[in-house]
N, C-alpha and C. Protein backbone atom coordinates (compact mmCIF):
# COMPACT_ATOMS: atom_id res chain seq x y z
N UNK A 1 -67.26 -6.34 -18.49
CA UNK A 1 -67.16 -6.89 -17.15
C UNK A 1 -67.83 -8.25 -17.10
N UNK A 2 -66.95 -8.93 -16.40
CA UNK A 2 -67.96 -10.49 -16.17
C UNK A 2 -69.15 -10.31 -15.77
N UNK A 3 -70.12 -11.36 -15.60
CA UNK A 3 -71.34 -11.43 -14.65
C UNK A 3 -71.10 -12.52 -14.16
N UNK A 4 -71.54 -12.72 -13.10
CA UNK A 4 -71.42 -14.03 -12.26
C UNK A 4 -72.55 -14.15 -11.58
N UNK A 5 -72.94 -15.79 -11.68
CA UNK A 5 -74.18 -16.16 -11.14
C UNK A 5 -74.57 -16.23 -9.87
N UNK A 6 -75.11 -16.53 -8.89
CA UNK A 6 -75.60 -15.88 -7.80
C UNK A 6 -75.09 -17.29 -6.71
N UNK A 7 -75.21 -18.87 -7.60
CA UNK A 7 -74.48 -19.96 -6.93
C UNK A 7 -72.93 -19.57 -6.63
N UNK A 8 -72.09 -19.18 -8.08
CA UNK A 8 -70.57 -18.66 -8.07
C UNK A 8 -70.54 -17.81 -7.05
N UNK A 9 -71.06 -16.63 -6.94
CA UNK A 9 -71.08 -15.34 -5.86
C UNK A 9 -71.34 -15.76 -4.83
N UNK A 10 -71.90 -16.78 -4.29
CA UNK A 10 -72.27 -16.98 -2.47
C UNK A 10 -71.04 -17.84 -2.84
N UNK A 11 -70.19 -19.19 -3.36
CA UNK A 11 -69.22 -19.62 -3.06
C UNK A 11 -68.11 -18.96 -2.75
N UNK A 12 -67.83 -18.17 -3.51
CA UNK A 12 -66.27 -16.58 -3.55
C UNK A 12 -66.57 -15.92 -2.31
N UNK A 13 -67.84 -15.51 -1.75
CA UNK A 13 -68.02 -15.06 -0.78
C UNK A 13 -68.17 -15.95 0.67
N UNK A 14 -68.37 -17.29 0.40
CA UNK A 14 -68.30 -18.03 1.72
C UNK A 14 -69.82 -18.22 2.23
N UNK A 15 -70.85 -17.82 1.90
CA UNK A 15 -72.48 -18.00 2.24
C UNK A 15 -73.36 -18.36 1.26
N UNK A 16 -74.23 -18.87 1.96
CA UNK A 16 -75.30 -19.62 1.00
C UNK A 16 -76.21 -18.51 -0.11
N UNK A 17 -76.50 -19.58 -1.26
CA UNK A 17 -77.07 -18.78 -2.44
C UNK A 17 -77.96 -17.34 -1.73
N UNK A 18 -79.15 -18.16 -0.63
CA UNK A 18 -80.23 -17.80 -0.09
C UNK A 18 -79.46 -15.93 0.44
N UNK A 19 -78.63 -16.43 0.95
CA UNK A 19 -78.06 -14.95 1.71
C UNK A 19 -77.72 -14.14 -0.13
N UNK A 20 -77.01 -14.35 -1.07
CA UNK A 20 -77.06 -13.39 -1.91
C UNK A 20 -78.39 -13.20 -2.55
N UNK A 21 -79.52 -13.84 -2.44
CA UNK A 21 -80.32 -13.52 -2.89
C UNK A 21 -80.83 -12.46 -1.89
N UNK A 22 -80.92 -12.53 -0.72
CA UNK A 22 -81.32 -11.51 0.40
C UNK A 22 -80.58 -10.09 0.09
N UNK A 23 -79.36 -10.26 0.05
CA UNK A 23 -78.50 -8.84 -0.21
C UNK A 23 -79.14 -7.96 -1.70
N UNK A 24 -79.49 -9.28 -2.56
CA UNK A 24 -80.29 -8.84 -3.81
C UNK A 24 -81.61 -7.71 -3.41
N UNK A 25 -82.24 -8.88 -2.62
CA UNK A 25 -83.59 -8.18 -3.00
C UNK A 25 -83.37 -6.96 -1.79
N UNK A 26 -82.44 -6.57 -0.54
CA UNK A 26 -82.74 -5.75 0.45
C UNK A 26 -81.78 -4.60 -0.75
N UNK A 27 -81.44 -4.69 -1.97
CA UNK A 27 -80.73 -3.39 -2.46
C UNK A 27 -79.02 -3.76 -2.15
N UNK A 28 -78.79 -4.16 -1.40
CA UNK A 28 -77.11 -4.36 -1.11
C UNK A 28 -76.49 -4.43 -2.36
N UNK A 29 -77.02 -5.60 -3.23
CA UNK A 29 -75.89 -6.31 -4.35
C UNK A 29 -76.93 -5.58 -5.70
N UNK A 30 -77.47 -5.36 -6.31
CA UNK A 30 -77.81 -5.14 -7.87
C UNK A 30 -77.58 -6.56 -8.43
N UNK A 31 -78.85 -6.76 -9.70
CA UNK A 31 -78.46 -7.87 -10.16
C UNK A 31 -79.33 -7.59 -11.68
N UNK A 32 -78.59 -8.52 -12.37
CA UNK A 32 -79.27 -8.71 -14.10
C UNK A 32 -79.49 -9.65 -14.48
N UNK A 33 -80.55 -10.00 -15.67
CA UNK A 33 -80.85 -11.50 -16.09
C UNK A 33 -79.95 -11.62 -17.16
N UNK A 34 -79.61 -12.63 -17.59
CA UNK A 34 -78.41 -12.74 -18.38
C UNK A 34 -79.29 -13.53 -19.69
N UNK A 35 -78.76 -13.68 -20.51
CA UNK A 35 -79.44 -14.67 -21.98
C UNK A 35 -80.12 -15.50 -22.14
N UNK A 36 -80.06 -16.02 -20.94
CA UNK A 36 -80.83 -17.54 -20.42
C UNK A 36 -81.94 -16.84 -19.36
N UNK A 37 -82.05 -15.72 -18.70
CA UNK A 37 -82.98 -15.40 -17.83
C UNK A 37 -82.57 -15.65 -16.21
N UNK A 38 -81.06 -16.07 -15.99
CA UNK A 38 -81.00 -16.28 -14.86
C UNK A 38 -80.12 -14.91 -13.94
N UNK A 39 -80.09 -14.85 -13.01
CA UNK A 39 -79.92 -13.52 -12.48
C UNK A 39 -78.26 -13.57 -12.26
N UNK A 40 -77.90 -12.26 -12.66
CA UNK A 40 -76.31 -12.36 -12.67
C UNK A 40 -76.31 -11.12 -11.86
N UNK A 41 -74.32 -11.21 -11.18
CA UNK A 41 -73.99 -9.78 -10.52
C UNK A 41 -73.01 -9.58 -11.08
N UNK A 42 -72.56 -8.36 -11.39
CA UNK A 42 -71.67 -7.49 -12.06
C UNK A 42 -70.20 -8.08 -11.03
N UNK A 43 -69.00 -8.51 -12.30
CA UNK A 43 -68.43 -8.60 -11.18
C UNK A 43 -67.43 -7.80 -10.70
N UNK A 44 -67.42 -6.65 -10.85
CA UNK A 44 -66.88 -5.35 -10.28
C UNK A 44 -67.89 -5.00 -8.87
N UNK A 45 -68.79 -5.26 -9.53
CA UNK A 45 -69.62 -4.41 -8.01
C UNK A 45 -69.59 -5.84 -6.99
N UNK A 46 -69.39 -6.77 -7.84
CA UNK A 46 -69.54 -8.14 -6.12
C UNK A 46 -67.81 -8.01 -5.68
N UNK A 47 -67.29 -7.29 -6.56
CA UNK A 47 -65.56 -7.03 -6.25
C UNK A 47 -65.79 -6.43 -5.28
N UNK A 48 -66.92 -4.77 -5.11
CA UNK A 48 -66.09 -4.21 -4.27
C UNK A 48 -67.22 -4.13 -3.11
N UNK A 49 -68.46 -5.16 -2.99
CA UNK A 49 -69.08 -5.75 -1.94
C UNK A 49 -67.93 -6.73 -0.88
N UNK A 50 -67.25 -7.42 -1.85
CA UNK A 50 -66.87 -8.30 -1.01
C UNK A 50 -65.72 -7.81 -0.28
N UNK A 51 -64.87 -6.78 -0.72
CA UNK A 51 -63.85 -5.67 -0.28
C UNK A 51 -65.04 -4.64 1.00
N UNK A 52 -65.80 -4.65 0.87
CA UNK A 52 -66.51 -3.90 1.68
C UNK A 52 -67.15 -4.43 2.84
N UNK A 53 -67.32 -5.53 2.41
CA UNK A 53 -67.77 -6.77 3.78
C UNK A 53 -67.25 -7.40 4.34
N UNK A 54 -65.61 -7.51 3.73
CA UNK A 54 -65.15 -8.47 4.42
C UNK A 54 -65.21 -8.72 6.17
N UNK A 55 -64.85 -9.73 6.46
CA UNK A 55 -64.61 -9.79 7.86
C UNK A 55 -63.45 -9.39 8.06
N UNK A 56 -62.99 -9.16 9.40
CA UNK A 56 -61.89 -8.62 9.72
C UNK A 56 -61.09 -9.50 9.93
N UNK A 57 -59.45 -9.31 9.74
CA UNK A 57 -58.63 -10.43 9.92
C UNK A 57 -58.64 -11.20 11.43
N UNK A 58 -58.19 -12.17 11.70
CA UNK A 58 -58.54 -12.92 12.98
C UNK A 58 -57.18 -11.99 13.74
N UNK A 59 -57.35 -11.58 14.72
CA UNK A 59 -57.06 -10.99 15.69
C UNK A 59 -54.61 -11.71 15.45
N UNK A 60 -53.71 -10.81 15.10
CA UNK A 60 -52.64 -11.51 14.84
C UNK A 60 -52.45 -12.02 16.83
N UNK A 61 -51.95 -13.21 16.55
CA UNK A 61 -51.85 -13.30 18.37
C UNK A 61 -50.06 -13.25 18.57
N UNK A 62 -48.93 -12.64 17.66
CA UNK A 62 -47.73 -12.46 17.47
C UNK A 62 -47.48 -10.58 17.73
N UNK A 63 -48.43 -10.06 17.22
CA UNK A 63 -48.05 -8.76 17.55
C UNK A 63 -46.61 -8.15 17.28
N UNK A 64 -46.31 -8.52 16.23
CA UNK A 64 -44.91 -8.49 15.92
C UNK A 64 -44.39 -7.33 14.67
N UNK A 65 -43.78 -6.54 15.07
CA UNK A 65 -43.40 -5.79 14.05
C UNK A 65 -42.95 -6.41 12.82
N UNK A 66 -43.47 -6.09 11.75
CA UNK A 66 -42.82 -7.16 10.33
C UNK A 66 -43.33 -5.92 8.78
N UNK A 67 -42.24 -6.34 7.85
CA UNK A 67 -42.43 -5.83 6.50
C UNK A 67 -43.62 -6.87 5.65
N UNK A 68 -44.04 -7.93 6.38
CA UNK A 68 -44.70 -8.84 5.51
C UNK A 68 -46.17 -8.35 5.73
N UNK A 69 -47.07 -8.19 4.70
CA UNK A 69 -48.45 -7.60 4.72
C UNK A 69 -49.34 -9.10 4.85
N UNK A 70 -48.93 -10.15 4.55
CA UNK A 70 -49.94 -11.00 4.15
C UNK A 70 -49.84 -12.20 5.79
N UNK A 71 -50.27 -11.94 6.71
CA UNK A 71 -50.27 -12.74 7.68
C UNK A 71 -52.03 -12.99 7.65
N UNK A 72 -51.87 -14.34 8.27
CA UNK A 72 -53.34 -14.85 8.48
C UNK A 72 -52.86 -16.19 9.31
N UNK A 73 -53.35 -15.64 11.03
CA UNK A 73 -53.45 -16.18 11.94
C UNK A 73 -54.98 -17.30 11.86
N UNK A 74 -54.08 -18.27 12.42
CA UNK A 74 -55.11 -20.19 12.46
C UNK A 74 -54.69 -20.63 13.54
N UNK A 75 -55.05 -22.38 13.06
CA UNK A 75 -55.12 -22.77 13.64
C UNK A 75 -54.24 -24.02 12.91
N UNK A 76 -53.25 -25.10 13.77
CA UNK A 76 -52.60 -25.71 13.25
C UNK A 76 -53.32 -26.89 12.99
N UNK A 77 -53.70 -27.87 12.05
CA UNK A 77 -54.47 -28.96 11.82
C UNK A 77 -54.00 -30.09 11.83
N UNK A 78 -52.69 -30.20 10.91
CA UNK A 78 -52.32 -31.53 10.65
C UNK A 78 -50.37 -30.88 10.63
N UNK A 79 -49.86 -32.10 11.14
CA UNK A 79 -48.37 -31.98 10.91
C UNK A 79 -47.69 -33.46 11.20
N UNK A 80 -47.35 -33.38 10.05
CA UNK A 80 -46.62 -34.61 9.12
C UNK A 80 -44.82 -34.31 9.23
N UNK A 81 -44.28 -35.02 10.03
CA UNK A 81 -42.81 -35.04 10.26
C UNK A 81 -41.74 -36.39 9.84
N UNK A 82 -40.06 -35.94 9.18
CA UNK A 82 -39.66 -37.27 8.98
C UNK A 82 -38.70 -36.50 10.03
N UNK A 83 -37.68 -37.52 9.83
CA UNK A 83 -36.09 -37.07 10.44
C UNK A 83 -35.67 -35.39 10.35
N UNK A 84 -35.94 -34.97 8.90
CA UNK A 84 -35.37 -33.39 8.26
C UNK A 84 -36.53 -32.58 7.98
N UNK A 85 -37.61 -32.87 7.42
CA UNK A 85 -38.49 -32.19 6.99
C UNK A 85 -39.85 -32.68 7.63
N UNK A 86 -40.68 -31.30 7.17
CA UNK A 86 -41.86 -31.39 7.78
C UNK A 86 -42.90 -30.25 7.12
N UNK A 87 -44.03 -30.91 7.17
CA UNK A 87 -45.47 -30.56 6.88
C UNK A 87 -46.31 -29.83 7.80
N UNK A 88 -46.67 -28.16 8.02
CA UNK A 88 -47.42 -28.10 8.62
C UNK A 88 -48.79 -27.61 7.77
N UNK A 89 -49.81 -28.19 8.35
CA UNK A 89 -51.33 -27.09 7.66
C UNK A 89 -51.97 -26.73 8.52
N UNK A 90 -52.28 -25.32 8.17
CA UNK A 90 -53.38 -24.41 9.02
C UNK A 90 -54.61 -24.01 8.46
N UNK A 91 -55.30 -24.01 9.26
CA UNK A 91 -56.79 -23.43 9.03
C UNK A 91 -56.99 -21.68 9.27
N UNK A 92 -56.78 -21.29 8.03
CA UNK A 92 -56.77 -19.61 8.57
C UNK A 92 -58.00 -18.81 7.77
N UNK A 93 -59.17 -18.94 8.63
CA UNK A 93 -60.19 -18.52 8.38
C UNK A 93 -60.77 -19.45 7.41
N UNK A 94 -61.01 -19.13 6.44
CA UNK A 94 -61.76 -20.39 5.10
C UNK A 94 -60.65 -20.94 4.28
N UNK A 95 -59.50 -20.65 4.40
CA UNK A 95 -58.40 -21.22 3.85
C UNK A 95 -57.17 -21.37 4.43
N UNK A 96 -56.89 -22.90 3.49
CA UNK A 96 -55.99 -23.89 4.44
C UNK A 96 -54.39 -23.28 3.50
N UNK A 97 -53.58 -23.03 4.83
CA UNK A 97 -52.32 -22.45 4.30
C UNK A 97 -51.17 -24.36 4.92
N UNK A 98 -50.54 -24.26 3.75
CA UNK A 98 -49.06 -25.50 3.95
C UNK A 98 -48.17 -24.97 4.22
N UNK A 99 -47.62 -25.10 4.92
CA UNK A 99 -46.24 -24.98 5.04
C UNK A 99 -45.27 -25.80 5.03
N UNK A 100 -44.08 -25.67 4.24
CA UNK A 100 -42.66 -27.26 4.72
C UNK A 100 -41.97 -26.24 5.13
N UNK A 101 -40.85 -26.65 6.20
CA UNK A 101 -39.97 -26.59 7.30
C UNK A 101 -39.41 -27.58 7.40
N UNK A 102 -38.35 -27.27 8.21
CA UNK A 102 -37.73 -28.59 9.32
C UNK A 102 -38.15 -28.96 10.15
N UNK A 103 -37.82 -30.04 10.29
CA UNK A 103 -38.63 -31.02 11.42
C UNK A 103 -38.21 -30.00 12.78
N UNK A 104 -36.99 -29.71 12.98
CA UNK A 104 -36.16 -28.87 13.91
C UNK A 104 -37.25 -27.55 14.08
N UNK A 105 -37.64 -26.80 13.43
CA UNK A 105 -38.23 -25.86 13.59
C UNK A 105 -39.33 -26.32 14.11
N UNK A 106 -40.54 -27.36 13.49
CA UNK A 106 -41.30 -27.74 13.95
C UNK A 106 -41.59 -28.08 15.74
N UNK A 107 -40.55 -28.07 16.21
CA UNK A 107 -40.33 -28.80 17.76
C UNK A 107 -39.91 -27.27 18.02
N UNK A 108 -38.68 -26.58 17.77
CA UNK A 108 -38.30 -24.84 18.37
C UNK A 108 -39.40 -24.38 18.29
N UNK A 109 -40.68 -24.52 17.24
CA UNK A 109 -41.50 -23.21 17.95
C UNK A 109 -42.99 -24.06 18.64
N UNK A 110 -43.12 -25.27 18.99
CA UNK A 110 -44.16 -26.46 19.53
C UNK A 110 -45.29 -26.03 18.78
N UNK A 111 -45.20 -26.49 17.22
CA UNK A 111 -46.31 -26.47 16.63
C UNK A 111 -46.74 -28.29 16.66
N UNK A 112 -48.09 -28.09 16.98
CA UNK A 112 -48.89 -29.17 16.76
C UNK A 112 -50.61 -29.12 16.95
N UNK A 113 -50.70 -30.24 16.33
CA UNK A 113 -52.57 -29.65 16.12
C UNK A 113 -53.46 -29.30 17.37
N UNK A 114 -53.47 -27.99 16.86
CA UNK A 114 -54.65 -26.97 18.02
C UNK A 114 -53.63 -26.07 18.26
N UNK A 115 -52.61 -26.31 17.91
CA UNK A 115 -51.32 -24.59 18.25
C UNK A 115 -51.73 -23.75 17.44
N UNK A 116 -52.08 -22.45 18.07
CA UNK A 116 -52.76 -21.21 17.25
C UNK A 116 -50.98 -20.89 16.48
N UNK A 117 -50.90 -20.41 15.62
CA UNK A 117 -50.04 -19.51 14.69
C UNK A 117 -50.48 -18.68 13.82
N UNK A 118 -49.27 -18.05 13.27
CA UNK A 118 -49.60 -17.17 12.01
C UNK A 118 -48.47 -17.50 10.91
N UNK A 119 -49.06 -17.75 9.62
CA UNK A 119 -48.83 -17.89 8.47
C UNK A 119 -48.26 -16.78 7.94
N UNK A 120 -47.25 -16.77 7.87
CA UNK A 120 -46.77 -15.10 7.02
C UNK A 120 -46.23 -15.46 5.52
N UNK A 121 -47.02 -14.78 4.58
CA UNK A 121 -46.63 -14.72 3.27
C UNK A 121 -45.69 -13.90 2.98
N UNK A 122 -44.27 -14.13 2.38
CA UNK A 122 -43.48 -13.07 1.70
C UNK A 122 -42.97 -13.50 0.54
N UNK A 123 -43.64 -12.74 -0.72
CA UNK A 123 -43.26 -13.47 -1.54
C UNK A 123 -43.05 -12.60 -2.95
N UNK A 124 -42.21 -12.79 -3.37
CA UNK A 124 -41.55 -11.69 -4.97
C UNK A 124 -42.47 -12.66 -6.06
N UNK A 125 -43.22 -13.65 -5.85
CA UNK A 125 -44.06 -14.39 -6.92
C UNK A 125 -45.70 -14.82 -6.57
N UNK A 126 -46.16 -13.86 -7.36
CA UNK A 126 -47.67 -14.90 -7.15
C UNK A 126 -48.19 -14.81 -8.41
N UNK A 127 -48.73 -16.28 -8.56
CA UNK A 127 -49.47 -16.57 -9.36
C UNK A 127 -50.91 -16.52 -9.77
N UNK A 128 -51.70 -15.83 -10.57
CA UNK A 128 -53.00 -15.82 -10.77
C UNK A 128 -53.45 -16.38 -11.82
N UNK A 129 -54.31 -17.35 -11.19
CA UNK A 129 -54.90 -18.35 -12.77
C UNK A 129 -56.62 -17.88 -12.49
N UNK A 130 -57.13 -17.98 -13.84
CA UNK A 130 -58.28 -17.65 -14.68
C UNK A 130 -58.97 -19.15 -14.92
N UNK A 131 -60.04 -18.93 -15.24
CA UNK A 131 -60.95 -20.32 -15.39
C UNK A 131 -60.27 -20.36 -16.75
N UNK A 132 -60.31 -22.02 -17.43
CA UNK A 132 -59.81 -21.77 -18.94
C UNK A 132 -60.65 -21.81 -19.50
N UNK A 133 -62.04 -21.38 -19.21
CA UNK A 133 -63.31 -21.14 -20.58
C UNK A 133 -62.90 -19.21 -20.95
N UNK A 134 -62.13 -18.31 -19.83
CA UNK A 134 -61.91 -16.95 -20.59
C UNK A 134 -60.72 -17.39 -21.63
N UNK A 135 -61.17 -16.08 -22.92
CA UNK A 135 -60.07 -16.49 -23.82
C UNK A 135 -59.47 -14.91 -23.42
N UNK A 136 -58.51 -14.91 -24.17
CA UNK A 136 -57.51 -13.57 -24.21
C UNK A 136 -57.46 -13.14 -25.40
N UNK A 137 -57.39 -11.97 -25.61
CA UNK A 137 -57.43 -11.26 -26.48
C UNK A 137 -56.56 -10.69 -27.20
């Protein structure tokens, strides 16, 4: 299992070092010194801390019956339009989702910055990339 350092673990998780060190020492997280002496967390168990803590999704404000699991309601930030196409980005929770569309759609549903929406992912492809210091085996 990896170990991961306690700077890496408050970034993945969204809070400062200081707070995983707190979860450390109140018992929450477990931790080990690693080769060098610096304190590592297992990263199965910060797997299933962070599955266990999460926050809850932001409230969907569509309420809409759908087959798509991956919605994450924001906030619209920036939208970049030509004649045919168009750019929207949202702020949905700690991460910024893009979207391209038509300019046409962009105006049918009055997205513009500060229009709450929801981002719906449906997708037969996702990609998962690895730091390239792991090797494979």
């Amino acid at each position: 299992m990896p170990n991961i350092r306690i700077r890496e673990a408050a970034g993945l998780l969204g809070v400062s070092d200081d707070t995983v060190r707190r979860w450390i020492d109140s018992g929450q997280l477990s931790a080990a010194t690693d080769d060098s002496g610096r304190k590592v967390i297992d990263g199965a168990e910060l797997a299933a801390f962070a599955r266990s803590n999460a926050a809850p999704a932001p409230v969907d404000p569509l309420s809409t019956g759908t087959s798509a699991r991956n919605r994450f309601a924001g906030l619209v930030t920036k939208v970049v339009t030509d004649t045919v196409m168009a750019q929207v980005e949202m702020q949905c929770g700690p991460f910024t989702v893009v979207s391209l569309m038509s300019t046409d759609a962009v105006r049918e549903l009055g997205l513009e910055v500060g229009s709450i929406a929801v981002a719906v992912v449906k997708a037969t492809t996702v990609i998962v990339e690895t730091p390239s210091t792991l090797k494979t085996q």
